[in-house]
C-alpha atoms as a PDB file:
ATOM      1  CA  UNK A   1      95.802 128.184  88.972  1.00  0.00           C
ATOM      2  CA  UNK A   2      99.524 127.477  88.318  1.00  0.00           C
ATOM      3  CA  UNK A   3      99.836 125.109  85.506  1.00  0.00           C
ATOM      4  CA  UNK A   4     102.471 122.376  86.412  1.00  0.00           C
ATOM      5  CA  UNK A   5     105.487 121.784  85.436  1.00  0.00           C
ATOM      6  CA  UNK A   6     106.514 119.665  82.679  1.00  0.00           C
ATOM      7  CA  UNK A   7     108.714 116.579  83.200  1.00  0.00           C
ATOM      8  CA  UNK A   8     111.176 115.444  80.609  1.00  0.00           C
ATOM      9  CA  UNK A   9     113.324 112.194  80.545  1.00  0.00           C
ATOM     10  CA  UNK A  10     116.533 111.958  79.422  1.00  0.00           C
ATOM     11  CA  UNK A  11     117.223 109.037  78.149  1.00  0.00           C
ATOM     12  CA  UNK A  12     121.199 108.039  77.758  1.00  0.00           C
ATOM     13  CA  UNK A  13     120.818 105.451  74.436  1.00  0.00           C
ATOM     14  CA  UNK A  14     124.160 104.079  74.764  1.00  0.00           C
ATOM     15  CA  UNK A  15     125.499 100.813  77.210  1.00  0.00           C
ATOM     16  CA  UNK A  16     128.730 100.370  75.378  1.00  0.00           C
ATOM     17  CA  UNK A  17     131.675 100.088  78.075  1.00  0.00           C
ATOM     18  CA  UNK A  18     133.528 103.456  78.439  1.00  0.00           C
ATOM     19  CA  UNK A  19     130.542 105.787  76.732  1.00  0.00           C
ATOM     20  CA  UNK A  20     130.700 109.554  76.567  1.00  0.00           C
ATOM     21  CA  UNK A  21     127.155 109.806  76.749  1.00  0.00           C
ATOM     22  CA  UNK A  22     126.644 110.134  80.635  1.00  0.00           C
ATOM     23  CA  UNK A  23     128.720 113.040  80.082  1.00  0.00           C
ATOM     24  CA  UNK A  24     126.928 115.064  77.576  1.00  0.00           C
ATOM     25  CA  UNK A  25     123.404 113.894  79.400  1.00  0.00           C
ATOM     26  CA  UNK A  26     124.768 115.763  82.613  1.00  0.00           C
ATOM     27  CA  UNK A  27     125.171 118.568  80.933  1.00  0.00           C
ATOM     28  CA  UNK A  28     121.914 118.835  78.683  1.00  0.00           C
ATOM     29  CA  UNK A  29     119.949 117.653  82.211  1.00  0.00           C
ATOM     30  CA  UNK A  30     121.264 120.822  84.082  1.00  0.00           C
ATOM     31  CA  UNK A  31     120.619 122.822  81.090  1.00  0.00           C
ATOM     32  CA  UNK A  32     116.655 121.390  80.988  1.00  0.00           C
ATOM     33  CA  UNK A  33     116.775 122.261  84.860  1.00  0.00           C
ATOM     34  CA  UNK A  34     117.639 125.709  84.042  1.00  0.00           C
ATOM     35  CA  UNK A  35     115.501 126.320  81.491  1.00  0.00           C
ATOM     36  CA  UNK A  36     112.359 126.829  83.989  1.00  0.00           C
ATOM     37  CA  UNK A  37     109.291 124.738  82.625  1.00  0.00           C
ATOM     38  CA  UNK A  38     111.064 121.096  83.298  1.00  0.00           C
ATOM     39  CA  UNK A  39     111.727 118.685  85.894  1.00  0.00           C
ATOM     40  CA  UNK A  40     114.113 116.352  85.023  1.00  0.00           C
ATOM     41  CA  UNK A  41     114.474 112.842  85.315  1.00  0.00           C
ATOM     42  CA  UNK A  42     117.482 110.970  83.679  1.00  0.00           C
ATOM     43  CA  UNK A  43     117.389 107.414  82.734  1.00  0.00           C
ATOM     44  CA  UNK A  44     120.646 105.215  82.306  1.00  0.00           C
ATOM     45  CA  UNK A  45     119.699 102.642  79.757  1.00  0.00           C
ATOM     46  CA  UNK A  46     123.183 100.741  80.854  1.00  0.00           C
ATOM     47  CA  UNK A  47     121.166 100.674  84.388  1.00  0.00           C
ATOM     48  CA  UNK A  48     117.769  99.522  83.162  1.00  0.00           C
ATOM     49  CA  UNK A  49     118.918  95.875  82.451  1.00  0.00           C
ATOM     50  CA  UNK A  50     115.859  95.330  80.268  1.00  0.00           C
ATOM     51  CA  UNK A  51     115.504  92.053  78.336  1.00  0.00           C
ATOM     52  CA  UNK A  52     116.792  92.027  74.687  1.00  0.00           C
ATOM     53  CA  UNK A  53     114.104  89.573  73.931  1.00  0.00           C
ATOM     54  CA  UNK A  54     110.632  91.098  73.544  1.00  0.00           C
ATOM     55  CA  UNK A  55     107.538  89.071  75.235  1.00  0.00           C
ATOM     56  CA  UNK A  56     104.610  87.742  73.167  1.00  0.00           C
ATOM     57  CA  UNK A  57     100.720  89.514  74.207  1.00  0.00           C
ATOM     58  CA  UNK A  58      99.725  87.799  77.196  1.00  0.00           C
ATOM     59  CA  UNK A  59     103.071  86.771  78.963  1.00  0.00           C
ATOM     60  CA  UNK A  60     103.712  88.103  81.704  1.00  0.00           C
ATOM     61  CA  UNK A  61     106.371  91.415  81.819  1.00  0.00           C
ATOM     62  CA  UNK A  62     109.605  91.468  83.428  1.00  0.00           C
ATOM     63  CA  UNK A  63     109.941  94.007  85.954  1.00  0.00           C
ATOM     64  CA  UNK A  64     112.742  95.643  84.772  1.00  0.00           C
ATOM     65  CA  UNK A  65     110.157  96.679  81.891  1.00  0.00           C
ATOM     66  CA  UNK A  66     107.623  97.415  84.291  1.00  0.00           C
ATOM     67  CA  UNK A  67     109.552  99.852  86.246  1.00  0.00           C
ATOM     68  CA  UNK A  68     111.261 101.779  83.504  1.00  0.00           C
ATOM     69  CA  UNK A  69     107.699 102.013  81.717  1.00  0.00           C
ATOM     70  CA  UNK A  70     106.840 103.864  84.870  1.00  0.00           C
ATOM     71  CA  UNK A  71     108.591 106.571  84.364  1.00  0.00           C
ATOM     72  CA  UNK A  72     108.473 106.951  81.025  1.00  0.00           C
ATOM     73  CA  UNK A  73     104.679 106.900  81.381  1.00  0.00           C
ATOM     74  CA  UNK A  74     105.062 109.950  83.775  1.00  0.00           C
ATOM     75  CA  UNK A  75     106.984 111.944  81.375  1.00  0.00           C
ATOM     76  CA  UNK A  76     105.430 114.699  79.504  1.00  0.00           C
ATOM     77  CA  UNK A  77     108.511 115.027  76.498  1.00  0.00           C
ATOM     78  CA  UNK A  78     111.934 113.146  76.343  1.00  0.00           C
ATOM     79  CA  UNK A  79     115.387 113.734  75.094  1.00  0.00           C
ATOM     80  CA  UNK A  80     117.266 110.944  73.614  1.00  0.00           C
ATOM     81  CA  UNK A  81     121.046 111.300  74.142  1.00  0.00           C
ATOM     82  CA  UNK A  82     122.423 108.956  71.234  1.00  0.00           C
ATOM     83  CA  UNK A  83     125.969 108.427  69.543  1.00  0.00           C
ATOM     84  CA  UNK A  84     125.880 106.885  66.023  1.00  0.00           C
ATOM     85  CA  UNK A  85     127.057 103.701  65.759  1.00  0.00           C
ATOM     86  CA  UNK A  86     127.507 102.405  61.990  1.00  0.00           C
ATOM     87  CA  UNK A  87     125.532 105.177  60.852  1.00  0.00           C
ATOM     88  CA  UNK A  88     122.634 104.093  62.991  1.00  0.00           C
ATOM     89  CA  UNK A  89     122.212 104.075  66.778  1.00  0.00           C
ATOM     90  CA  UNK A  90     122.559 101.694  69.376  1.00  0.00           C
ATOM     91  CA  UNK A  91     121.393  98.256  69.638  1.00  0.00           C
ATOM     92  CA  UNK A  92     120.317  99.086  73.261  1.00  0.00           C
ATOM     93  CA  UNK A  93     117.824 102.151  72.301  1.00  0.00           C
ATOM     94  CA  UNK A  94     116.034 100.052  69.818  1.00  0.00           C
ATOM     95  CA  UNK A  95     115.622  97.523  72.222  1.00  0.00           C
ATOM     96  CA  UNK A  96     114.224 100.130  74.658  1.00  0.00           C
ATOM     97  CA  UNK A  97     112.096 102.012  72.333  1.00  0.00           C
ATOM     98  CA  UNK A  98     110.276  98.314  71.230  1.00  0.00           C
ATOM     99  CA  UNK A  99     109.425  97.252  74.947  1.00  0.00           C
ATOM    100  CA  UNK A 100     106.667 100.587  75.078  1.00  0.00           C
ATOM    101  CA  UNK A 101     104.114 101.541  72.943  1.00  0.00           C
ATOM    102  CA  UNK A 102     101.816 104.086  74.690  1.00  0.00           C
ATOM    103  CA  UNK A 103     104.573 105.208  76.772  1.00  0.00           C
ATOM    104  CA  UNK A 104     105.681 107.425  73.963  1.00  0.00           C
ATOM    105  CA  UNK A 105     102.295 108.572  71.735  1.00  0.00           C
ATOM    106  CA  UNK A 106     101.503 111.879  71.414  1.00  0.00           C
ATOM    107  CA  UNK A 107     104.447 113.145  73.079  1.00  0.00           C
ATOM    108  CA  UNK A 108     107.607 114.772  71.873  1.00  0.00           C
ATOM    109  CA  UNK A 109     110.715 113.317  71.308  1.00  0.00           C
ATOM    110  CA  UNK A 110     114.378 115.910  71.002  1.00  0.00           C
ATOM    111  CA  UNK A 111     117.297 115.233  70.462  1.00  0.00           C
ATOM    112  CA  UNK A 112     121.226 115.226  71.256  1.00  0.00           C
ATOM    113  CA  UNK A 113     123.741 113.840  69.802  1.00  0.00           C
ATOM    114  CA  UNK A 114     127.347 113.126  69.269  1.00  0.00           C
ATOM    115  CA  UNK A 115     130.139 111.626  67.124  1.00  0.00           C
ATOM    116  CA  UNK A 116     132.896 112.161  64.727  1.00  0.00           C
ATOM    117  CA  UNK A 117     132.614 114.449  61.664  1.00  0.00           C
ATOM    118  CA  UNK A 118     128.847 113.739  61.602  1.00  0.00           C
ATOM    119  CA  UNK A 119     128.213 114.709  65.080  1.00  0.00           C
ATOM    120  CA  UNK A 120     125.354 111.638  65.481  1.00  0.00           C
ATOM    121  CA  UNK A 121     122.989 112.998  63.172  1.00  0.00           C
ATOM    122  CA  UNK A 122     122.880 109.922  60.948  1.00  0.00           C
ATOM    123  CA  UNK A 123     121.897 108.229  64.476  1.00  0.00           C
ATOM    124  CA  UNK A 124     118.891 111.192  65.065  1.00  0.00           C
ATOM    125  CA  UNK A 125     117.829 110.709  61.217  1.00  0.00           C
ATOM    126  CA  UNK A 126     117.733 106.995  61.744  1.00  0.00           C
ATOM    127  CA  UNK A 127     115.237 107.510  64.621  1.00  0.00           C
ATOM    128  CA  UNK A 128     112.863 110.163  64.020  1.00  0.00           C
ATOM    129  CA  UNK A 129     110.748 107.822  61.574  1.00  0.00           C
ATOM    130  CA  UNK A 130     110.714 105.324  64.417  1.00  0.00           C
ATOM    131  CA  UNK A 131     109.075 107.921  66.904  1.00  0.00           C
ATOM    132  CA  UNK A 132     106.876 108.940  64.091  1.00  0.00           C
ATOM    133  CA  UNK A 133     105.687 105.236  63.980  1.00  0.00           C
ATOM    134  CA  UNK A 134     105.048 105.211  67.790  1.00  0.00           C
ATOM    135  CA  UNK A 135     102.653 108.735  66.850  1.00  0.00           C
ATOM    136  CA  UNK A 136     104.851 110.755  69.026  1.00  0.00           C
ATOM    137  CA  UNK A 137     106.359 114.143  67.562  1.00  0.00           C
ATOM    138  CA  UNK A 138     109.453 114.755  66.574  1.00  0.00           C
ATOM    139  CA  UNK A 139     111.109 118.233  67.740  1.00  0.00           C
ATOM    140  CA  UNK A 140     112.928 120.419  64.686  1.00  0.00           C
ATOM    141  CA  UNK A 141     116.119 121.272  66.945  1.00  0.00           C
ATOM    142  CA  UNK A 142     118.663 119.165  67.719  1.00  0.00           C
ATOM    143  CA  UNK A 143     121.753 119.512  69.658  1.00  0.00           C
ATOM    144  CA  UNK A 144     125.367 117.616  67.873  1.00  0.00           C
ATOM    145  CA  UNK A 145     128.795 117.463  68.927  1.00  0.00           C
ATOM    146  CA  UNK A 146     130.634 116.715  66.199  1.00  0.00           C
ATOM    147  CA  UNK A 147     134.173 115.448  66.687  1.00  0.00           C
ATOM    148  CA  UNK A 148     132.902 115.255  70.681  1.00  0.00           C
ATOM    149  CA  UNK A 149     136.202 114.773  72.301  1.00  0.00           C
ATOM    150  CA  UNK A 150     137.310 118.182  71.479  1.00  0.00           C
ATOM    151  CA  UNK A 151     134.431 119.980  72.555  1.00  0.00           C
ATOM    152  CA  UNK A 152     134.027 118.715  76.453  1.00  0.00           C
ATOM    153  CA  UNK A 153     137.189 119.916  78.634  1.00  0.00           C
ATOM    154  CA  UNK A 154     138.325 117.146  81.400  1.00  0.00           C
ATOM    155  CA  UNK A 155     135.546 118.482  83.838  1.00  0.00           C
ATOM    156  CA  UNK A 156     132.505 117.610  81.538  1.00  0.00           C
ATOM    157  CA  UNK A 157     131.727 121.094  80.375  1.00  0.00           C
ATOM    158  CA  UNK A 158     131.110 122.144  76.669  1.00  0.00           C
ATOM    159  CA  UNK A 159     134.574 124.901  75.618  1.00  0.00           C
ATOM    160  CA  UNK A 160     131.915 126.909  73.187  1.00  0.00           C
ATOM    161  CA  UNK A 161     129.439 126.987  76.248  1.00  0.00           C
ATOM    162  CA  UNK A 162     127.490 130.235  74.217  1.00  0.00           C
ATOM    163  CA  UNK A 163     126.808 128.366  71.440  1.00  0.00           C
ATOM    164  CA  UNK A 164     126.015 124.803  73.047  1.00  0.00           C
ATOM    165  CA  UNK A 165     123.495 126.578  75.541  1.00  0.00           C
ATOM    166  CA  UNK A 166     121.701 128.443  73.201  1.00  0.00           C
ATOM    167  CA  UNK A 167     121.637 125.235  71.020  1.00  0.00           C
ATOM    168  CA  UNK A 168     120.096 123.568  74.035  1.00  0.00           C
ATOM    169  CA  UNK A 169     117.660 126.886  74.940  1.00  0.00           C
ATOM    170  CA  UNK A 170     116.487 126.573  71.485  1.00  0.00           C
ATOM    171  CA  UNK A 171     115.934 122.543  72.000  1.00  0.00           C
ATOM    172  CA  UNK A 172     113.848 122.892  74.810  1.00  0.00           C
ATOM    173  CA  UNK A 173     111.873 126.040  73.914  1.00  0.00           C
ATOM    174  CA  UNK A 174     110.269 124.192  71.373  1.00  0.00           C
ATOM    175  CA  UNK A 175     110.284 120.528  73.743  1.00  0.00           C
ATOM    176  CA  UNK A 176     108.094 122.936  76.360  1.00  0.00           C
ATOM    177  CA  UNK A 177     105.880 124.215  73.568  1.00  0.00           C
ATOM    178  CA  UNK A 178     104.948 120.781  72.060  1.00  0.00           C
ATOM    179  CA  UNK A 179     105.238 118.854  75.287  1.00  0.00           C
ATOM    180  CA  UNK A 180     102.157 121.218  76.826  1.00  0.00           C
ATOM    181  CA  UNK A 181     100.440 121.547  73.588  1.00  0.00           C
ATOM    182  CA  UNK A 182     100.125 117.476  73.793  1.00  0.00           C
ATOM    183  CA  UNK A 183      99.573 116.828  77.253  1.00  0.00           C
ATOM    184  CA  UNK A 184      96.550 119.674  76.884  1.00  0.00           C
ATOM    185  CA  UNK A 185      95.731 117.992  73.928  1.00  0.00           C
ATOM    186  CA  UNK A 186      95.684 114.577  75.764  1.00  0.00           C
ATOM    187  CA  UNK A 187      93.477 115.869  78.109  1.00  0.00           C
ATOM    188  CA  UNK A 188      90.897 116.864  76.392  1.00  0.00           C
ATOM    189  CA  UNK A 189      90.358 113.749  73.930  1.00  0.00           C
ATOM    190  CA  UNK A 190      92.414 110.691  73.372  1.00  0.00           C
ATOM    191  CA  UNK A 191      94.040 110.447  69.974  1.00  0.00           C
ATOM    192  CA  UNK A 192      92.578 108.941  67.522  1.00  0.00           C
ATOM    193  CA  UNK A 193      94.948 106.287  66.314  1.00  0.00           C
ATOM    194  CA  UNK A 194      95.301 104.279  62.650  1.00  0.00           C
ATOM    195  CA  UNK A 195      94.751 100.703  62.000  1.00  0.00           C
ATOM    196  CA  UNK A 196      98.499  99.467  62.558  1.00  0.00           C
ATOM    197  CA  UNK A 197     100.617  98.672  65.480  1.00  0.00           C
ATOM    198  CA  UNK A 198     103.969  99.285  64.017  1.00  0.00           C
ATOM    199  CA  UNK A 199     104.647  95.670  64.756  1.00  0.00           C
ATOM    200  CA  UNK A 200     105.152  93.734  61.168  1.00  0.00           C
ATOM    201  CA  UNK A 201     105.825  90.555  63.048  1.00  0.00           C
ATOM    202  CA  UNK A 202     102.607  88.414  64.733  1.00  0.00           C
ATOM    203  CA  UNK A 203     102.455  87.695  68.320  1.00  0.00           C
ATOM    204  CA  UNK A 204     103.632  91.249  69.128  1.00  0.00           C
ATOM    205  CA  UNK A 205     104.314  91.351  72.941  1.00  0.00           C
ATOM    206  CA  UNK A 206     103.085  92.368  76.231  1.00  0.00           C
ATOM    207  CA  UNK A 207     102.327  95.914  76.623  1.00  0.00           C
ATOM    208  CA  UNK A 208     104.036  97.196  80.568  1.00  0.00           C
ATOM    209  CA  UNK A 209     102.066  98.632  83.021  1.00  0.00           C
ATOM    210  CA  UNK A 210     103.194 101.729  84.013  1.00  0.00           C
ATOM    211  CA  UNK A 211     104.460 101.519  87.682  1.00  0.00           C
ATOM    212  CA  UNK A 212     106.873 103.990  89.417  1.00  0.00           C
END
């Protein structure tokens, strides 16, 4: 039997007016598409419109946190897209990440990034711990633009294409491996989680459904 394919979200981290990051998710999105073991979903957090303040347990969810939660309950692996903002990452990703809890366990998390001299990295450094809270796996291989301007001509496209594809080829090599490794592994038992939520405040909030 054919084993299905794996789906990956892409998940744009930035809403700041006039972003580069729809750009270099277009690109990395037909690269996963390429690749061979994905389908590809892309999600705009600009677009999401998801509350910035977090619901207690037992109110009820907005929708807007109900629908994306959907789809990233469908995923099998996800790539955040993320610029670095005051050597961290955006306001707008946090918020996202803190809506959804078992949306992300046990499934792995890459990364691509861009900024100045830095190339975002400070951003991805900032959030693999926070994955690692959620138990979901961090993947080794990143992709950075450093100095990002130069590196996209006016038509979106990477000017050292060899070196950003097999960047992104070595990215999602090891996404595929972990992100059917886990969803095998989910299969056959659940995992067995710790004692702690992650959440250090009390109250918590309402965990989404997953609708799509």
């Amino acid at each position: 039997m054919a084993e299905s394919p794996l789906r990956v979200a892409v998940i744009i981290g930035s809403n700041r007016k006039g972003r580069f990051g729809p750009v270099v998710a277009d690109w990395f999105a037909g690269q996963a598409r390429n690749h061979g073991a994905f389908e590809v979903d892309t999600i705009d957090l600009a677009q999401a419109w998801l509350p910035d303040v977090l619901t207690a347990d037992g109110d009820e969810v907005p929708g807007a946190v109900r629908s994306l939660g959907g789809w990233l309950r469908a995923a099998d692996a996800f790539v955040i897209v993320t610029p670095e903002y005051n050597r961290g990452y955006p306001a707008a990703l946090k918020n996202a990440i803190d809506w959804y809890g078992d949306e992300w366990r046990t499934k792995p998390v890459g990364y691509v990034s861009y900024g100045g001299s830095a190339g975002g990295l400070r951003a991805v450094q900032a959030l693999q711990p926070v994955f690692t809270e959620l138990y979901a796996v961090n993947v080794r291989e990143t992709v950075s633009f450093h100095n990002y301007p130069d590196r996209f001509d006016p038509r979106g496209r990477p000017t050292d294409p060899a070196g950003c594809e097999g960047s992104a080829r070595r990215l999602l090599d090891q996404l595929a491996w972990w992100a059917r490794t886990l969803r095998d592994g989910r299969a056959r038992a659940p995992y067995p989680q710790g004692g702690g939520s992650g959440l250090e405040e009390p109250g918590g909030r309402g965990r989404p459904a997953a609708t799509r």
